[in-house]
N, C-alpha and C. Protein backbone atom coordinates (compact mmCIF):
# COMPACT_ATOMS: atom_id res chain seq x y z
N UNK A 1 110.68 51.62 178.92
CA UNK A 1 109.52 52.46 179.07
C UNK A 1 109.92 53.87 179.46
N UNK A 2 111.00 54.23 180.40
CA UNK A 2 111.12 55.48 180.72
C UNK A 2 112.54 56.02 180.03
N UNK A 3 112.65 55.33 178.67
CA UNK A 3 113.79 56.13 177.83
C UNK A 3 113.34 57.24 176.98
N UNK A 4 112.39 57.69 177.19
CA UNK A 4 112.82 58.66 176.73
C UNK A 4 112.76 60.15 177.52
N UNK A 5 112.62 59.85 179.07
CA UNK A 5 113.21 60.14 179.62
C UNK A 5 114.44 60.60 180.39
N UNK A 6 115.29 59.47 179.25
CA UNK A 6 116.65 59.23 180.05
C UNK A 6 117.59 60.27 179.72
N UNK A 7 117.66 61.62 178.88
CA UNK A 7 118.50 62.72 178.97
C UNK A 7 118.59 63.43 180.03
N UNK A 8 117.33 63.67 180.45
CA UNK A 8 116.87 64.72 181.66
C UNK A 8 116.40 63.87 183.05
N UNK A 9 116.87 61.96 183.04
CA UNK A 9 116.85 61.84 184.33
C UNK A 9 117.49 62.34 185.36
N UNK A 10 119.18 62.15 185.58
CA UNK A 10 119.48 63.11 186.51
C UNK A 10 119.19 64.71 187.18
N UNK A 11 118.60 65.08 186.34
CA UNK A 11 118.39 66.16 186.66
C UNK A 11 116.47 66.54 187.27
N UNK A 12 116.17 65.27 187.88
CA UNK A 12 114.44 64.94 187.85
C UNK A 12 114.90 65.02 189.52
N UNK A 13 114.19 65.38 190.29
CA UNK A 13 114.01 65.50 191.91
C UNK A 13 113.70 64.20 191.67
N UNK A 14 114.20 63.61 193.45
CA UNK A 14 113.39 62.30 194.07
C UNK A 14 112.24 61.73 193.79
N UNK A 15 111.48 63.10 194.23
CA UNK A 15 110.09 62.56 194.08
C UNK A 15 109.61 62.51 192.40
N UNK A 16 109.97 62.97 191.41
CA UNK A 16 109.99 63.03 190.26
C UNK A 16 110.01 61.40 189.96
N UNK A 17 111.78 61.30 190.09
CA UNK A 17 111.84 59.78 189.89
C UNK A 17 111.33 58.75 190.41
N UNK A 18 110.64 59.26 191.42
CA UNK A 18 109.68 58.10 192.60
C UNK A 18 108.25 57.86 191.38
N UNK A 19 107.56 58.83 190.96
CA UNK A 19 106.55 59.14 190.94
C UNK A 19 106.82 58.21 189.18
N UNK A 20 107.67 58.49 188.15
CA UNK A 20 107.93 57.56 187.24
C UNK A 20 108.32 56.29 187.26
N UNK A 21 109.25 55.78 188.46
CA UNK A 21 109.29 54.82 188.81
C UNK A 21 107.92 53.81 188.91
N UNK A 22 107.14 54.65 190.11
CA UNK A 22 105.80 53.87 189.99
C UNK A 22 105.02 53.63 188.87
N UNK A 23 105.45 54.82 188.27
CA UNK A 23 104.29 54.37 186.56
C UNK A 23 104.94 53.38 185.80
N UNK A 24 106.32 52.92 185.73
CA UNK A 24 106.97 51.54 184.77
C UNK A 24 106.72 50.72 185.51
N UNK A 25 106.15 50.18 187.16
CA UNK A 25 105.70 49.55 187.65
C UNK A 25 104.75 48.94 187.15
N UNK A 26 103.52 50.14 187.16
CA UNK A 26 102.08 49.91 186.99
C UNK A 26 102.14 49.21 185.03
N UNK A 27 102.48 50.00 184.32
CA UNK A 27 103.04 49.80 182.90
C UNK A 27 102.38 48.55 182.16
N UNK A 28 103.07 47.63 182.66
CA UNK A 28 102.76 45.86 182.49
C UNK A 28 101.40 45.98 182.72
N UNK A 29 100.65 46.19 183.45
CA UNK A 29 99.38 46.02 184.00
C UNK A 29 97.98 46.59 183.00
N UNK A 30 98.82 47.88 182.29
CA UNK A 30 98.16 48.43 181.87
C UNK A 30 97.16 47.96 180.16
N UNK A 31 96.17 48.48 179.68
CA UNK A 31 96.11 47.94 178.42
C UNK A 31 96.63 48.74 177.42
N UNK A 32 96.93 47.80 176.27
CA UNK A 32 98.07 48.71 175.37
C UNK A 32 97.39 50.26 174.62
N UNK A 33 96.31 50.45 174.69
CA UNK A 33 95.74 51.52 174.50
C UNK A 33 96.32 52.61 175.55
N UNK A 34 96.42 52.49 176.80
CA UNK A 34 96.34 53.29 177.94
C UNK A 34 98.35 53.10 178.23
N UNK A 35 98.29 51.97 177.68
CA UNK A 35 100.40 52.48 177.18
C UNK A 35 100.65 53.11 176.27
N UNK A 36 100.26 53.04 175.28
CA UNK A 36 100.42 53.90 174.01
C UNK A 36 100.40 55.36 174.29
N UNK A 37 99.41 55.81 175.18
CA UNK A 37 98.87 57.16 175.42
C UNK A 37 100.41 57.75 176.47
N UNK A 38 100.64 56.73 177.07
CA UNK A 38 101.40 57.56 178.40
C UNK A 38 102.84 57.28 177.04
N UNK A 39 102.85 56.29 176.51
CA UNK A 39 104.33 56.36 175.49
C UNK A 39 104.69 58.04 174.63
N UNK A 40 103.26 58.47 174.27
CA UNK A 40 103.05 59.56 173.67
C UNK A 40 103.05 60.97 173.94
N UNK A 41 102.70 60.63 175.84
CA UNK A 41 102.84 61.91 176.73
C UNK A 41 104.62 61.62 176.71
N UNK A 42 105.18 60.87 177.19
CA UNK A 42 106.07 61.02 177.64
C UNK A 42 107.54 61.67 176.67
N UNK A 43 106.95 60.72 174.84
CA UNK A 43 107.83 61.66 173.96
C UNK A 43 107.43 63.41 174.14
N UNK A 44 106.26 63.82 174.06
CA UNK A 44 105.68 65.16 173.96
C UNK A 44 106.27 66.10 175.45
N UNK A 45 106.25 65.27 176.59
CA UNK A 45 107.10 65.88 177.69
C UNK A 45 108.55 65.98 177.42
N UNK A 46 108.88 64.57 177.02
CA UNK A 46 110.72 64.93 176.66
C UNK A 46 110.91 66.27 175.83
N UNK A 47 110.02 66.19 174.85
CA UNK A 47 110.74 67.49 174.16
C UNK A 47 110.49 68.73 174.27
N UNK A 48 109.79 69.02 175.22
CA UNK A 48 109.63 70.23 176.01
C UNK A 48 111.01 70.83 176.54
N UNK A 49 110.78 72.07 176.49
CA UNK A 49 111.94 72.95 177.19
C UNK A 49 111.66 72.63 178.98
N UNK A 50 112.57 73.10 179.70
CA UNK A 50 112.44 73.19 181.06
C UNK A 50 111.46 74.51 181.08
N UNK A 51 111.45 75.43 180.85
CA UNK A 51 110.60 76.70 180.52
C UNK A 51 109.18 75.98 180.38
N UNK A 52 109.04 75.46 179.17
CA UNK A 52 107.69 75.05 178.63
C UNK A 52 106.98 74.00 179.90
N UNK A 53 107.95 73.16 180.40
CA UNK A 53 107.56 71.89 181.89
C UNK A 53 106.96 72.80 182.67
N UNK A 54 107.67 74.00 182.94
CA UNK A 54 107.12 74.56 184.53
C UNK A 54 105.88 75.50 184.05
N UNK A 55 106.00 75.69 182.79
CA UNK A 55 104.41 76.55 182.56
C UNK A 55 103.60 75.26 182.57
N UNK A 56 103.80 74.01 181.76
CA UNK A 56 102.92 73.48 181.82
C UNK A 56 102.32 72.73 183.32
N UNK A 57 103.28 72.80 183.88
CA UNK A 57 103.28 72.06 185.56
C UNK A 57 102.36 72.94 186.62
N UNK A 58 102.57 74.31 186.23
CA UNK A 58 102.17 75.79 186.92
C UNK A 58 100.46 75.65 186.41
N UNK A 59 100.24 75.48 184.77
CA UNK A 59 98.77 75.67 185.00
C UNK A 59 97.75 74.07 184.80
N UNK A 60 98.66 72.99 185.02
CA UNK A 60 98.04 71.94 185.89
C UNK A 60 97.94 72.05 187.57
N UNK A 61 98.38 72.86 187.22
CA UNK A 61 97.99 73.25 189.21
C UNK A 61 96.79 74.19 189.27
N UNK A 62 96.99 75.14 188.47
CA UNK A 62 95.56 76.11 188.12
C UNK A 62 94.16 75.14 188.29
N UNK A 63 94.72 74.42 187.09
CA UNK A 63 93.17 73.93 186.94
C UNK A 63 92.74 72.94 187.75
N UNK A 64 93.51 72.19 188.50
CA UNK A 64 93.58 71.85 190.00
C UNK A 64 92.43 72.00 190.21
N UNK A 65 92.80 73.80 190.99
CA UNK A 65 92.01 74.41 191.88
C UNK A 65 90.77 75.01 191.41
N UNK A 66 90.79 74.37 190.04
CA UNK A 66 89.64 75.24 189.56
C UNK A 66 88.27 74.80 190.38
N UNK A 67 87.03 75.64 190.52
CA UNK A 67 85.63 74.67 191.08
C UNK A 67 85.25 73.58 190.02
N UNK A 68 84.56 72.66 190.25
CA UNK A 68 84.05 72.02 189.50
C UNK A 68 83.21 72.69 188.24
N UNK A 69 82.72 73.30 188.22
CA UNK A 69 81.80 74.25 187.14
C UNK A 69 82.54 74.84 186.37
N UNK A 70 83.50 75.11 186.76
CA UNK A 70 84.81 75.56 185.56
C UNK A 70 85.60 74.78 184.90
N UNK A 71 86.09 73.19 185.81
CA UNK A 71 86.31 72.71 184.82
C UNK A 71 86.01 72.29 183.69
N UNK A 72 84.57 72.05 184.31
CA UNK A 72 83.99 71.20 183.15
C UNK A 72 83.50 72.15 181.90
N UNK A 73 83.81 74.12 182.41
CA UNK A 73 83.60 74.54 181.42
C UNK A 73 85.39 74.55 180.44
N UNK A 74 86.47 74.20 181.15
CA UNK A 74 87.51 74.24 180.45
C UNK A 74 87.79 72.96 179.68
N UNK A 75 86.94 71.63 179.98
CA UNK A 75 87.12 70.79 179.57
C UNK A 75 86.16 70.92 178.05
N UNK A 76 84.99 71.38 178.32
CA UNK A 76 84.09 71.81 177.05
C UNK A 76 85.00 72.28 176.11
N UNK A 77 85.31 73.58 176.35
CA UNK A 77 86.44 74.36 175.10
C UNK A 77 87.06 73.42 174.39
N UNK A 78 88.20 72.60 175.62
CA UNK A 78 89.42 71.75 175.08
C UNK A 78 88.68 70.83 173.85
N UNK A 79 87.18 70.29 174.21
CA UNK A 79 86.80 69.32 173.42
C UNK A 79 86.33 70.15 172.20
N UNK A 80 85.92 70.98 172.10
CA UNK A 80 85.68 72.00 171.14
C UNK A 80 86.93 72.49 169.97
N UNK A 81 87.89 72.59 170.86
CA UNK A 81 89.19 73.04 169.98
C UNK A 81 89.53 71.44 169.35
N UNK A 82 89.59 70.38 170.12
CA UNK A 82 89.91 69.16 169.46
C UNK A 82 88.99 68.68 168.18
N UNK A 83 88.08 69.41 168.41
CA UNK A 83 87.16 69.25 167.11
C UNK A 83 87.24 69.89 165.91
N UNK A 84 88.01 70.99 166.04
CA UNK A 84 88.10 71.90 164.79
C UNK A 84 89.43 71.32 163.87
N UNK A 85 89.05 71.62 162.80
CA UNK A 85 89.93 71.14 161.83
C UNK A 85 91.44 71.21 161.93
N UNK A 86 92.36 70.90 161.17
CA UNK A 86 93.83 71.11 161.71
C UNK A 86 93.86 72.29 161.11
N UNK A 87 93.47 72.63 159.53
CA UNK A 87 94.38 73.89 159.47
C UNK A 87 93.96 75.13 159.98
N UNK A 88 92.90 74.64 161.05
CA UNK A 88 92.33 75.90 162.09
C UNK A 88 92.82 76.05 163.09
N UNK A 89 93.76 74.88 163.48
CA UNK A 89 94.67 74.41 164.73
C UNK A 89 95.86 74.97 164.41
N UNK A 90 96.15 74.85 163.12
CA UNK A 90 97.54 75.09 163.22
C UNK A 90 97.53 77.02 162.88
N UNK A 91 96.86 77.20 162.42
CA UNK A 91 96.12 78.99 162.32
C UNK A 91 96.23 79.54 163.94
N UNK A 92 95.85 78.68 164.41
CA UNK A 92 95.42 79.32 166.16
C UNK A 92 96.82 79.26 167.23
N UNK A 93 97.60 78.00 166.43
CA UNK A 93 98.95 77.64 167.04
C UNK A 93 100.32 79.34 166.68
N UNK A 94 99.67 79.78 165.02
CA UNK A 94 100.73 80.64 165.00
C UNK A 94 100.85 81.93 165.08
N UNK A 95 99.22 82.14 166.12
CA UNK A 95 98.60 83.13 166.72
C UNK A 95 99.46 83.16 168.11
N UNK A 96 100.21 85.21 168.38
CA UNK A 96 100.62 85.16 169.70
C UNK A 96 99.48 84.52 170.68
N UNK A 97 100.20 84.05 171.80
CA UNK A 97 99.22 84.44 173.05
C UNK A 97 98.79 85.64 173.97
N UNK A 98 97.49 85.48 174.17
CA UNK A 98 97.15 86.85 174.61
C UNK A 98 97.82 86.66 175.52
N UNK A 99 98.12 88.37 176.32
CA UNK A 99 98.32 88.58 177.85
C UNK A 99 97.31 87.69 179.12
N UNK A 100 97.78 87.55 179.67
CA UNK A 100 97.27 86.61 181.25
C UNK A 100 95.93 87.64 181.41
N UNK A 101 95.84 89.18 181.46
CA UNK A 101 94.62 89.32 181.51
C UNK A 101 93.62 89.74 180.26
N UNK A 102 93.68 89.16 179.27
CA UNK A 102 92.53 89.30 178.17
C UNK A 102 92.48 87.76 177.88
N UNK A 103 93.15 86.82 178.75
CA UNK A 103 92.60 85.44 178.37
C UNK A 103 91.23 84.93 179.26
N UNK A 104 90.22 84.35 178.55
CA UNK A 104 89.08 84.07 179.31
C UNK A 104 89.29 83.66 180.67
N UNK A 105 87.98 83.82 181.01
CA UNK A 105 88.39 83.79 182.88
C UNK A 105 87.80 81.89 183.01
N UNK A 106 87.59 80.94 182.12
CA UNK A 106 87.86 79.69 182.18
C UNK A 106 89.40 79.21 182.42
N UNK A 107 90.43 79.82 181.83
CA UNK A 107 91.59 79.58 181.54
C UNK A 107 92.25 79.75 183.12
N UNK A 108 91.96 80.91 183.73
CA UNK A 108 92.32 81.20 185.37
C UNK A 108 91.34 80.94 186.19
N UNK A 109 92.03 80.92 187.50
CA UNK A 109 90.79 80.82 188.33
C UNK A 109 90.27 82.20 188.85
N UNK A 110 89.53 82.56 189.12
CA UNK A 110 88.85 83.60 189.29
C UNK A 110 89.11 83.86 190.81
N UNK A 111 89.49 84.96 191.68
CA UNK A 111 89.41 85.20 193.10
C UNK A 111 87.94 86.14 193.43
N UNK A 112 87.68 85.85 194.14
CA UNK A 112 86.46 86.70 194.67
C UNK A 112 86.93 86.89 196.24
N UNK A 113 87.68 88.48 195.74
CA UNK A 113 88.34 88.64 196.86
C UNK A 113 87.61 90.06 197.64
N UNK A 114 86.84 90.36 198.75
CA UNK A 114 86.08 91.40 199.08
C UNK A 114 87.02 92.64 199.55
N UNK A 115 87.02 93.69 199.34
CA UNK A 115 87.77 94.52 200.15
C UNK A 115 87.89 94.73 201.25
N UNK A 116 88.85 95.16 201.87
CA UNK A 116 88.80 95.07 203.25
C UNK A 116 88.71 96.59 203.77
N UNK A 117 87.62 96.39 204.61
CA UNK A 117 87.11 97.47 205.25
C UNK A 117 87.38 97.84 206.95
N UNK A 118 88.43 98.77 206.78
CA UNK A 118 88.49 98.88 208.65
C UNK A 118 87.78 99.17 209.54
N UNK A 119 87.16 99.20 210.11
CA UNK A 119 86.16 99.16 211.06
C UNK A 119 87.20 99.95 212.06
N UNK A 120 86.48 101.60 212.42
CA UNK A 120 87.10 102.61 213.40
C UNK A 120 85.74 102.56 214.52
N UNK A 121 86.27 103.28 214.87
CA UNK A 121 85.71 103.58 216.37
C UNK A 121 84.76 105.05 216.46
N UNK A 122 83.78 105.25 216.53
CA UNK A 122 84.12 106.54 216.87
C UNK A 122 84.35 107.76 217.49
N UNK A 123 84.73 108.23 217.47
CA UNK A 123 85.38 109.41 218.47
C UNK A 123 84.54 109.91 219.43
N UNK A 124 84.78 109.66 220.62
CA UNK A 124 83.77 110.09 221.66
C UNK A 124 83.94 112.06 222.05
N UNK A 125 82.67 112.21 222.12
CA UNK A 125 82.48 113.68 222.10
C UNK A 125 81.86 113.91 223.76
N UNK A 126 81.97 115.41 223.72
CA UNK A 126 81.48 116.22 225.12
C UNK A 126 80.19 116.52 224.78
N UNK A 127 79.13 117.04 225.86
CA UNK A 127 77.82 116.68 225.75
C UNK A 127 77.71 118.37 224.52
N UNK A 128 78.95 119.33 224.63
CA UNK A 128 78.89 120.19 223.85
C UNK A 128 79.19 120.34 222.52
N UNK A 129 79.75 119.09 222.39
CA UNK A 129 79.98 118.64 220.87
C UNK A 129 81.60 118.41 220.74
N UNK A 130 82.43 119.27 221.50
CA UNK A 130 83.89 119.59 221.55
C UNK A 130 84.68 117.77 221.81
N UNK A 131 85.35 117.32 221.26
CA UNK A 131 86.30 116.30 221.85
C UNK A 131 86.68 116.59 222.86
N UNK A 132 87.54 115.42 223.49
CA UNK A 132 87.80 115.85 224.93
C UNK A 132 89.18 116.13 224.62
């Protein structure tokens, strides 16, 4: 189950190999529909670059954190793009990617970050107007 894994095991952290370990555990248990699927992730992960793993690892963490209302608007798209024909897929595949900021704001998470405003004091005056 985890051969095709096996080029780039040594080179998998602990917890890596902990975390696959448990899934050839679970494996047996599973129904062959829901093995098939992880058989299919796991060729499509092997042949990834180390480059391509950590982008893809980096924006499974994104969407993590996304709110709920976003995912489910990033999950809409995804089902949307899975719907369109292939040779519209493969048209869109040999399209650059935009820059990080002209990609929709579904794709990132959005900060709503306020400016920060210093709060001074102000300058105490003489009853003649003069500072002291």
């Amino acid at each position: 189950m985890l051969a095709p894994l096996a080029p780039d095991w040594d080179s998998l952290d602990a917890q890596r190999k902990s975390k696959w370990r448990g899934l050839a555990q679970r494996y047996p248990t599973m129904a062959p529909v829901e093995q098939q699927r992880i058989q299919e992730q796991m060729r499509s992960w092997a042949q990834l670059s180390p480059q391509q793993r950590a982008v893809a690892r980096e924006q499974y963490k994104t969407l993590k954190q996304l709110p709920p209302e976003k995912k489910a608007e990033v999950r809409e798209r995804w089902q949307e793009y899975q719907s369109l024909p292939p040779e519209t897929k493969r048209e869109l595949a040999m399209r650059p990617a935009p820059p990080p900021a002209a990609r929709p704001p579904a794709a990132a998470p959005t900060v709503n970050a306020a400016p920060t405003v210093q709060q001074t004091k102000p300058v105490p005056t003489t009853t003649t107007g003069a500072r002291p």
